[in-house]
PDB file of N, CA and C in Angstrom:
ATOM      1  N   UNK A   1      -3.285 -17.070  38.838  1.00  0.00           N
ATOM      2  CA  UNK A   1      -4.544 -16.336  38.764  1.00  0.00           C
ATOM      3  C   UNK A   1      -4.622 -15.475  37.511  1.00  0.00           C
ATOM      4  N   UNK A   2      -4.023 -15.222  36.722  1.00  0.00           N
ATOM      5  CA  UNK A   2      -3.837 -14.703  35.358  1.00  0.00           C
ATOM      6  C   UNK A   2      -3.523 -13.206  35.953  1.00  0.00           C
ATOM      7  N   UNK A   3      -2.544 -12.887  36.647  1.00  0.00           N
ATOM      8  CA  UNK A   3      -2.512 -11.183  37.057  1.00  0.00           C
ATOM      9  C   UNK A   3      -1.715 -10.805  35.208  1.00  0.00           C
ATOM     10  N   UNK A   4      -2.420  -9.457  35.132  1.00  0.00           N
ATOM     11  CA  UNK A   4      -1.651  -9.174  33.774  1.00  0.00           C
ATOM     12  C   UNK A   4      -1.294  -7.752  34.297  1.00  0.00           C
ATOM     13  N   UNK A   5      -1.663  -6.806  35.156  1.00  0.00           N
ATOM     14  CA  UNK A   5      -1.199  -5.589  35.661  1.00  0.00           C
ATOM     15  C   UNK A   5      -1.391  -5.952  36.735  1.00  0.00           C
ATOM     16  N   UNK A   6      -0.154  -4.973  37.642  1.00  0.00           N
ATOM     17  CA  UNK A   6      -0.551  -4.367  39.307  1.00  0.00           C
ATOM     18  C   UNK A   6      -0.069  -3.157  39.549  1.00  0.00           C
ATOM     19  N   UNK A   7      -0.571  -2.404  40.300  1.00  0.00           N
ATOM     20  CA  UNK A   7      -0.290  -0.920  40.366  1.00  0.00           C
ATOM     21  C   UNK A   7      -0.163  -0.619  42.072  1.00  0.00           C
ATOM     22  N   UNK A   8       0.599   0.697  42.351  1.00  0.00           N
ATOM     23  CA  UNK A   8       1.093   0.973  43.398  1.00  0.00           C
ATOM     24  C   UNK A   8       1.131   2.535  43.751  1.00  0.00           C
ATOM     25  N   UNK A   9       0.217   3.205  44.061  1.00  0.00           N
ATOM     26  CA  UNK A   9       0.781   5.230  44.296  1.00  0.00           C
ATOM     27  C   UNK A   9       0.478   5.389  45.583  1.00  0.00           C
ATOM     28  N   UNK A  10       1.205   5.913  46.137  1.00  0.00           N
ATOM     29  CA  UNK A  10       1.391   6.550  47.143  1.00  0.00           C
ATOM     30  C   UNK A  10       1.208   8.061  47.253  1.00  0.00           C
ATOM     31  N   UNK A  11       0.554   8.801  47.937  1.00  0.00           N
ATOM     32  CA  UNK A  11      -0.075  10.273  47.649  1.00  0.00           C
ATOM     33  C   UNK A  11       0.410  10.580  49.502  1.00  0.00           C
ATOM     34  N   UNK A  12       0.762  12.011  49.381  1.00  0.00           N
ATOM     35  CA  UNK A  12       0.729  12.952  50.043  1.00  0.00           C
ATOM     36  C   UNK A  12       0.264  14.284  50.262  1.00  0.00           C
ATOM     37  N   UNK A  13      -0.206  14.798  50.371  1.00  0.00           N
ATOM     38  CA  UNK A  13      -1.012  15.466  50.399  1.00  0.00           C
ATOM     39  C   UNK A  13      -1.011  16.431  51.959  1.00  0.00           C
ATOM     40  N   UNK A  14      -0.409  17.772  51.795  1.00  0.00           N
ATOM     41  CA  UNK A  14      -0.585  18.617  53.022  1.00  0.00           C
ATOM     42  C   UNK A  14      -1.085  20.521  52.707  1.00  0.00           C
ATOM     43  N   UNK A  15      -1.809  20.476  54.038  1.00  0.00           N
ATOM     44  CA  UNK A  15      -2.745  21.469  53.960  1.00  0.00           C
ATOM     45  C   UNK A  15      -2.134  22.494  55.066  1.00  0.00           C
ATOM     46  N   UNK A  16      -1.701  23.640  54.641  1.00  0.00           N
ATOM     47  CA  UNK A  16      -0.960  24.551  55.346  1.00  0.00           C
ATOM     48  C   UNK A  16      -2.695  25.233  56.414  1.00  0.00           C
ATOM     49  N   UNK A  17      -2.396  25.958  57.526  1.00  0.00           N
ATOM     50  CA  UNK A  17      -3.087  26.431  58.211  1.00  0.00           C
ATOM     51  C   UNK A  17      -3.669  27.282  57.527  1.00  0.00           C
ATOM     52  N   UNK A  18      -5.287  27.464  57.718  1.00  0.00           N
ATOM     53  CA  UNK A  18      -5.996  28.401  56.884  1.00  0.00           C
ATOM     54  C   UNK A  18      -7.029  29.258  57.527  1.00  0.00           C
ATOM     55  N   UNK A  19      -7.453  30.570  57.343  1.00  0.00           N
ATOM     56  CA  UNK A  19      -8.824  30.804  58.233  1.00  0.00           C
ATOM     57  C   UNK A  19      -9.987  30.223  57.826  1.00  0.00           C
ATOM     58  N   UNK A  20     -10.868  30.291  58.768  1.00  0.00           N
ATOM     59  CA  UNK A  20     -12.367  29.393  58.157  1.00  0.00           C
ATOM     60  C   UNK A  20     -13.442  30.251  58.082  1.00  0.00           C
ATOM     61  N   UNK A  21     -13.041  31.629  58.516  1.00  0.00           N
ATOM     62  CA  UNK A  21     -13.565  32.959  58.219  1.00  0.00           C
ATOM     63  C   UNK A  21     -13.347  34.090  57.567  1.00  0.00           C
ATOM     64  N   UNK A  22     -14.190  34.704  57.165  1.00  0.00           N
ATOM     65  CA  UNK A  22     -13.852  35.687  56.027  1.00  0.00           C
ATOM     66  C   UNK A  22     -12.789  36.819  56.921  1.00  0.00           C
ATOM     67  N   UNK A  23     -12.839  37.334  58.341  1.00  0.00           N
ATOM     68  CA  UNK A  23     -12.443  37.851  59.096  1.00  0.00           C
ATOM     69  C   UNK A  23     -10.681  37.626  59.713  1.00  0.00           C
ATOM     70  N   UNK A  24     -10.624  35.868  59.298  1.00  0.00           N
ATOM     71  CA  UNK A  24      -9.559  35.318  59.854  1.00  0.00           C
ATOM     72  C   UNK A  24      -9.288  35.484  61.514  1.00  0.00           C
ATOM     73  N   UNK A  25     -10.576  35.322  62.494  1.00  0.00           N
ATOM     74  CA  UNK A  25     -10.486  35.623  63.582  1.00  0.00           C
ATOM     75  C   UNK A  25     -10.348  33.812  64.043  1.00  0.00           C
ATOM     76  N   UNK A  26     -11.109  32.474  63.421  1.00  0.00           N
ATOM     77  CA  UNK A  26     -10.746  31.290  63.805  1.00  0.00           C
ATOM     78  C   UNK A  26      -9.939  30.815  62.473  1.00  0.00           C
ATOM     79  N   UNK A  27      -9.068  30.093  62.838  1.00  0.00           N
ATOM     80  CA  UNK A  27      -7.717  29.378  62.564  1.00  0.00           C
ATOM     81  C   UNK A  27      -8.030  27.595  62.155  1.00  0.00           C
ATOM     82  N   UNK A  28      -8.294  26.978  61.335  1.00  0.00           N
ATOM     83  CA  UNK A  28      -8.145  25.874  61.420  1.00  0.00           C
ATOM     84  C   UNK A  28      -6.743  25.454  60.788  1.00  0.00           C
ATOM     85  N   UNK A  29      -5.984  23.979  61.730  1.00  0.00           N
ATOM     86  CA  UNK A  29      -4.579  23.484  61.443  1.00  0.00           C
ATOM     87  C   UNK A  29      -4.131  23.139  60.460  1.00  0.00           C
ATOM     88  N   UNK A  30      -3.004  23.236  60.320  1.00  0.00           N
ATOM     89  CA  UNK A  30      -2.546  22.462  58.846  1.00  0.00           C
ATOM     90  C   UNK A  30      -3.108  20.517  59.005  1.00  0.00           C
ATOM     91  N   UNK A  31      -3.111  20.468  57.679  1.00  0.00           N
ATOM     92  CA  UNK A  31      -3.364  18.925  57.610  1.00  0.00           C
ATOM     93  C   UNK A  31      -2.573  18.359  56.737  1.00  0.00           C
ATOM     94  N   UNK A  32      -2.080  16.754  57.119  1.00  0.00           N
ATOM     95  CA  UNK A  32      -1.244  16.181  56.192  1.00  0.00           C
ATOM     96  C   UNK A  32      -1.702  14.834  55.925  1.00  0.00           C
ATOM     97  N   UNK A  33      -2.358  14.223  54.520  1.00  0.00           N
ATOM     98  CA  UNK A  33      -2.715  12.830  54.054  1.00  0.00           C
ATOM     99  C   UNK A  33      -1.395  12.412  54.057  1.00  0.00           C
ATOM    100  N   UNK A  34      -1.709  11.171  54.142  1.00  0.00           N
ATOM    101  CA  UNK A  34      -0.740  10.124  53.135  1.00  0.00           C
ATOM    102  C   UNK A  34      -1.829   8.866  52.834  1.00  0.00           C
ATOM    103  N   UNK A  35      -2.247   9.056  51.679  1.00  0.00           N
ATOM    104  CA  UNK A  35      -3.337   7.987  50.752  1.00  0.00           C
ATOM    105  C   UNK A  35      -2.116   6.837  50.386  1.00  0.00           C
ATOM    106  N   UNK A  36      -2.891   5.631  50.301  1.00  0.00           N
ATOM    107  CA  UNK A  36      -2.121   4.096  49.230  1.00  0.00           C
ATOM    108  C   UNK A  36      -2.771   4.532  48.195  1.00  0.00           C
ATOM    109  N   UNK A  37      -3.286   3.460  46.956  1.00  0.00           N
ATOM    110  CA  UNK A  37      -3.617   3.247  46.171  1.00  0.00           C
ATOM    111  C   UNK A  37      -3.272   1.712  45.465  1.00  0.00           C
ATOM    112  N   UNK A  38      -4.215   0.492  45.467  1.00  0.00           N
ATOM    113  CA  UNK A  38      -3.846  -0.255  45.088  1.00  0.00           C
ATOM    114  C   UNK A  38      -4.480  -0.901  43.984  1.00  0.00           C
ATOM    115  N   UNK A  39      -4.231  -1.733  42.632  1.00  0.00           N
ATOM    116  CA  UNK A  39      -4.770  -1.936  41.716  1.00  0.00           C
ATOM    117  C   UNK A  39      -4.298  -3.126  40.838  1.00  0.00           C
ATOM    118  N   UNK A  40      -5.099  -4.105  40.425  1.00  0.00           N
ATOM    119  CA  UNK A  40      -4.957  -6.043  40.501  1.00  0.00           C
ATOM    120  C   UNK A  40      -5.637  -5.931  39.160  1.00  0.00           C
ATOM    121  N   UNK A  41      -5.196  -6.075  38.229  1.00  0.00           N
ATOM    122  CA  UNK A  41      -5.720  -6.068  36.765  1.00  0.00           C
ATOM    123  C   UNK A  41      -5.496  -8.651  36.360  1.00  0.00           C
ATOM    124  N   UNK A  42      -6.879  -8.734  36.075  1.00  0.00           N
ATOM    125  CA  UNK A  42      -6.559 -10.364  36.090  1.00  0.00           C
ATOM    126  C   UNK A  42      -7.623 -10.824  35.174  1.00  0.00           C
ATOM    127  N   UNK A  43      -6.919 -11.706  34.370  1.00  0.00           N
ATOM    128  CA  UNK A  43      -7.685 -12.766  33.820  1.00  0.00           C
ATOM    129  C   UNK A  43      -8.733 -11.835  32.430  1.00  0.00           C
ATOM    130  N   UNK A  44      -7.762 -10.446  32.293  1.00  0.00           N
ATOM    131  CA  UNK A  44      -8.324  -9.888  31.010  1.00  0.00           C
ATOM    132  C   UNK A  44      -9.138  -9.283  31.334  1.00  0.00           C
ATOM    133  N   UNK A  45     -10.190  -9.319  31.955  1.00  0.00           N
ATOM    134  CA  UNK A  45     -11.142  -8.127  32.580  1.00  0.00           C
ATOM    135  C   UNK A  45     -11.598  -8.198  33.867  1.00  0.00           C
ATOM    136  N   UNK A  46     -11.151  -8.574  34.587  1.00  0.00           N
ATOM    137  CA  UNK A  46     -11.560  -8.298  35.867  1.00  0.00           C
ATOM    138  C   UNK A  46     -10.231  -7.223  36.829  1.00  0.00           C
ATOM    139  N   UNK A  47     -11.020  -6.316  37.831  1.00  0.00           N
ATOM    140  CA  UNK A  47      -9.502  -5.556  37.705  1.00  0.00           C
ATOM    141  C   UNK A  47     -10.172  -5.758  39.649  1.00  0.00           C
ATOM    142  N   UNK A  48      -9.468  -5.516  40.654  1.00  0.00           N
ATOM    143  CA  UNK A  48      -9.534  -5.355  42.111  1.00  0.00           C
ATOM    144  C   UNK A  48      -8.533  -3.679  42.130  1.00  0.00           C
ATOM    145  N   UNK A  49      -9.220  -3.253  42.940  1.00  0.00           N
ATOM    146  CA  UNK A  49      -9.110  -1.508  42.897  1.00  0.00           C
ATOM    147  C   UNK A  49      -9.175  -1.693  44.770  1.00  0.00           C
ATOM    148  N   UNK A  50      -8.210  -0.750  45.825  1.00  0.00           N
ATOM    149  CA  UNK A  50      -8.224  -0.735  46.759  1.00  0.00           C
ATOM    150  C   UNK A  50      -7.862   0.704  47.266  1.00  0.00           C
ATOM    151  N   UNK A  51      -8.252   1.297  48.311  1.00  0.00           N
ATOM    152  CA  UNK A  51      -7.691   2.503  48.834  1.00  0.00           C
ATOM    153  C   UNK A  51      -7.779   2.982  49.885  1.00  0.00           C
ATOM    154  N   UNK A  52      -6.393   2.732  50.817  1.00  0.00           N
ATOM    155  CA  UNK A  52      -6.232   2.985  52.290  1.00  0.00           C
ATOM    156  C   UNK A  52      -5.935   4.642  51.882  1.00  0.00           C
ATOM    157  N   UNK A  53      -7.371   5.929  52.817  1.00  0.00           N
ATOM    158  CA  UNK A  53      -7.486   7.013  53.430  1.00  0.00           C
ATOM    159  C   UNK A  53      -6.513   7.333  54.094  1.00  0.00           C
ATOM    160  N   UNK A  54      -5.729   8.364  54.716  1.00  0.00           N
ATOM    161  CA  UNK A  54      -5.342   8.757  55.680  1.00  0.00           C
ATOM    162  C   UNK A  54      -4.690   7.515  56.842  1.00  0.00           C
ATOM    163  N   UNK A  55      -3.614   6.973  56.082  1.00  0.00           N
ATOM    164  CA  UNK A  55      -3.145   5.799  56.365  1.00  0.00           C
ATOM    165  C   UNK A  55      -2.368   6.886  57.799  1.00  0.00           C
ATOM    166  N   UNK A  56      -2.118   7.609  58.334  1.00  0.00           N
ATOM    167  CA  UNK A  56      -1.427   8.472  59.394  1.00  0.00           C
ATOM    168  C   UNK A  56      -2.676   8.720  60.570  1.00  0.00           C
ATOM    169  N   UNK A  57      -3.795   8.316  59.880  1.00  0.00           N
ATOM    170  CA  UNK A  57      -4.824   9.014  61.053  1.00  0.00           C
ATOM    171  C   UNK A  57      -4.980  10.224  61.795  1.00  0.00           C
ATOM    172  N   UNK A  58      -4.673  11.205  60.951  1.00  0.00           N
ATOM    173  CA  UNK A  58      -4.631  12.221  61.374  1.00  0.00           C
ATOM    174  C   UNK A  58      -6.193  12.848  61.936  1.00  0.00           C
ATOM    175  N   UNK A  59      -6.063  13.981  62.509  1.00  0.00           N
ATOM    176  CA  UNK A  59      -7.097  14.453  62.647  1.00  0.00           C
ATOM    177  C   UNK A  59      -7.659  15.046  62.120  1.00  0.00           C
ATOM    178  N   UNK A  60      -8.553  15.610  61.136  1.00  0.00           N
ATOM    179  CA  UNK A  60      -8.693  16.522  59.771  1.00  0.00           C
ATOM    180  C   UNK A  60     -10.229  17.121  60.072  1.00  0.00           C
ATOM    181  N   UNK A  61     -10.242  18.184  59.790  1.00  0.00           N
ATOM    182  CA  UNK A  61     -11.575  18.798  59.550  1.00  0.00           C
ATOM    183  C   UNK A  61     -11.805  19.420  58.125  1.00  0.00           C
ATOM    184  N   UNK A  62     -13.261  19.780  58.279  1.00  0.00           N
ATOM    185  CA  UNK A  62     -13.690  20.176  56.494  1.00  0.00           C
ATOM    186  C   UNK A  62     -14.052  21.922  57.036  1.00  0.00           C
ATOM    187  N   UNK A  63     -14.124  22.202  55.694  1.00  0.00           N
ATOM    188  CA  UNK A  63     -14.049  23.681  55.823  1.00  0.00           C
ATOM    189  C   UNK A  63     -14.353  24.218  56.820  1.00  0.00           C
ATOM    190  N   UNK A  64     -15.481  24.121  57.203  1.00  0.00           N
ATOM    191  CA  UNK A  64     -15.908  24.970  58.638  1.00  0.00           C
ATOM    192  C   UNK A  64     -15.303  24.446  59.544  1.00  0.00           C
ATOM    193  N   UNK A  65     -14.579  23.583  59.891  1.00  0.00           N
ATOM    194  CA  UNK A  65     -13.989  23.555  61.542  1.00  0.00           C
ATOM    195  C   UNK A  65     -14.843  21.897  61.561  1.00  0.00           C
ATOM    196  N   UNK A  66     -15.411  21.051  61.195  1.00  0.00           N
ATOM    197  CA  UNK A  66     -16.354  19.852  61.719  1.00  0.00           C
ATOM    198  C   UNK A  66     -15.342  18.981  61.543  1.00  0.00           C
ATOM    199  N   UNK A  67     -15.202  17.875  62.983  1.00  0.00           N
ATOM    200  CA  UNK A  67     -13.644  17.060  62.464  1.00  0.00           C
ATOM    201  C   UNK A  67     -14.774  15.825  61.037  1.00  0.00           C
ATOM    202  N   UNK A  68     -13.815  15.129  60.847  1.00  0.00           N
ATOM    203  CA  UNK A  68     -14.185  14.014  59.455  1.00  0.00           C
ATOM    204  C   UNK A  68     -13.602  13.085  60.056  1.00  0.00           C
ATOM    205  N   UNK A  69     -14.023  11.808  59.880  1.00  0.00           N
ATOM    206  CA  UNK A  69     -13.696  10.738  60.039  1.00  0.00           C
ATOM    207  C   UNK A  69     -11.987  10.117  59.232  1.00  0.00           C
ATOM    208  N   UNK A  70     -11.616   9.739  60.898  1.00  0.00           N
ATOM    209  CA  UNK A  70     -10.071   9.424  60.598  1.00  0.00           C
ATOM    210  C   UNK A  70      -9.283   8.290  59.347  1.00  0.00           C
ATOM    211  N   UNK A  71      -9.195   6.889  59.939  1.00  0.00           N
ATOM    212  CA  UNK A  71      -8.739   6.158  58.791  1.00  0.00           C
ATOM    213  C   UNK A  71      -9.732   5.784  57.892  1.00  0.00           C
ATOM    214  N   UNK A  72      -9.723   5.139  56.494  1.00  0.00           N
ATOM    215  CA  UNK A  72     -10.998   5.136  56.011  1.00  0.00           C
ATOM    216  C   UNK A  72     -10.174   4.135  54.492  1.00  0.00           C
ATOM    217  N   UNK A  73     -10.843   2.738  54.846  1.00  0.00           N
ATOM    218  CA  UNK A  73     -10.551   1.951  53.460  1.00  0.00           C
ATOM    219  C   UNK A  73     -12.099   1.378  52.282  1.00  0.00           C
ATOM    220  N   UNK A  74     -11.251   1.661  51.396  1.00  0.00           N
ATOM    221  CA  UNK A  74     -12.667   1.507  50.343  1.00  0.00           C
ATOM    222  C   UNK A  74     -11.926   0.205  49.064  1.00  0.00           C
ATOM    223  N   UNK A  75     -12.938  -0.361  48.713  1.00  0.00           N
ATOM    224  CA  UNK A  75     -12.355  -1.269  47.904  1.00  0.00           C
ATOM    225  C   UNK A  75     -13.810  -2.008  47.030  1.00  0.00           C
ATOM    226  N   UNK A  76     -13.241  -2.053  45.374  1.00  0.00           N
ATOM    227  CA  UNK A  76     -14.038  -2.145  44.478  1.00  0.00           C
ATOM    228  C   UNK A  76     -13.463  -3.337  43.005  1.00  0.00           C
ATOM    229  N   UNK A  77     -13.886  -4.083  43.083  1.00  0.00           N
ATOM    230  CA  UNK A  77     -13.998  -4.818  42.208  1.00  0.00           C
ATOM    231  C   UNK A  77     -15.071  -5.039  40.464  1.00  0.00           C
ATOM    232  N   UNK A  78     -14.319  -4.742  39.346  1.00  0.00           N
ATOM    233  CA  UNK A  78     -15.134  -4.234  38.287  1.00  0.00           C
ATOM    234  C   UNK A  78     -14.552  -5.441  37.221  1.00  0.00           C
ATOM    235  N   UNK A  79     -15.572  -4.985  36.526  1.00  0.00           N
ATOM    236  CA  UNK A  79     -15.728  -6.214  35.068  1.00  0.00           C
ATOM    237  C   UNK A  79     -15.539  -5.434  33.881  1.00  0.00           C
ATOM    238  N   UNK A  80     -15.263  -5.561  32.905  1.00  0.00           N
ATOM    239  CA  UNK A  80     -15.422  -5.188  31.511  1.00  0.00           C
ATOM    240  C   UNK A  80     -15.132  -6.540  30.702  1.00  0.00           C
ATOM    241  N   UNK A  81     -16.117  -6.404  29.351  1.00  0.00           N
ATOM    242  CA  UNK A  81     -16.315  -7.373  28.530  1.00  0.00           C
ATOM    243  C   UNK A  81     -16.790  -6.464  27.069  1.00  0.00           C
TER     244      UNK A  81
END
């Protein structure tokens, strides 16, 4: 298939317990990612780009306390000429 690169990172990523108020009266948990990262360079310009989210499924919320959606894969395929 003409592969001329492939790439591989692995990310971690952890979030110590924090308040979600200026008061510090509610508590949201620590959180811990672990992201892939995958990347298919072929045939001179075409590249395949991939990325498994929260490969642990953790439970995670965003600032205010709202949970976010658990595992989460995205994947993109690009051209240059």
């Amino acid at each position: 298939i003409g592969l001329d690169e492939a790439s591989a990172r692995l990310g971690l990523v952890h979030r110590a317990s924090r308040a979600a108020d200026p008061a510090g009266l509610v508590r949201l948990p620590a959180q811990t990612f672990l992201d892939l990262d995958l990347a298919l360079a072929f045939l001179g310009h075409l590249a395949l780009r991939m990325r498994l989210s929260n490969l642990l499924d953790q439970r995670t919320v965003d600032l205010i306390g709202y949970p976010l959606p658990g595992r989460a894969y995205h994947g993109l395929l690009e051209t240059t000429w």
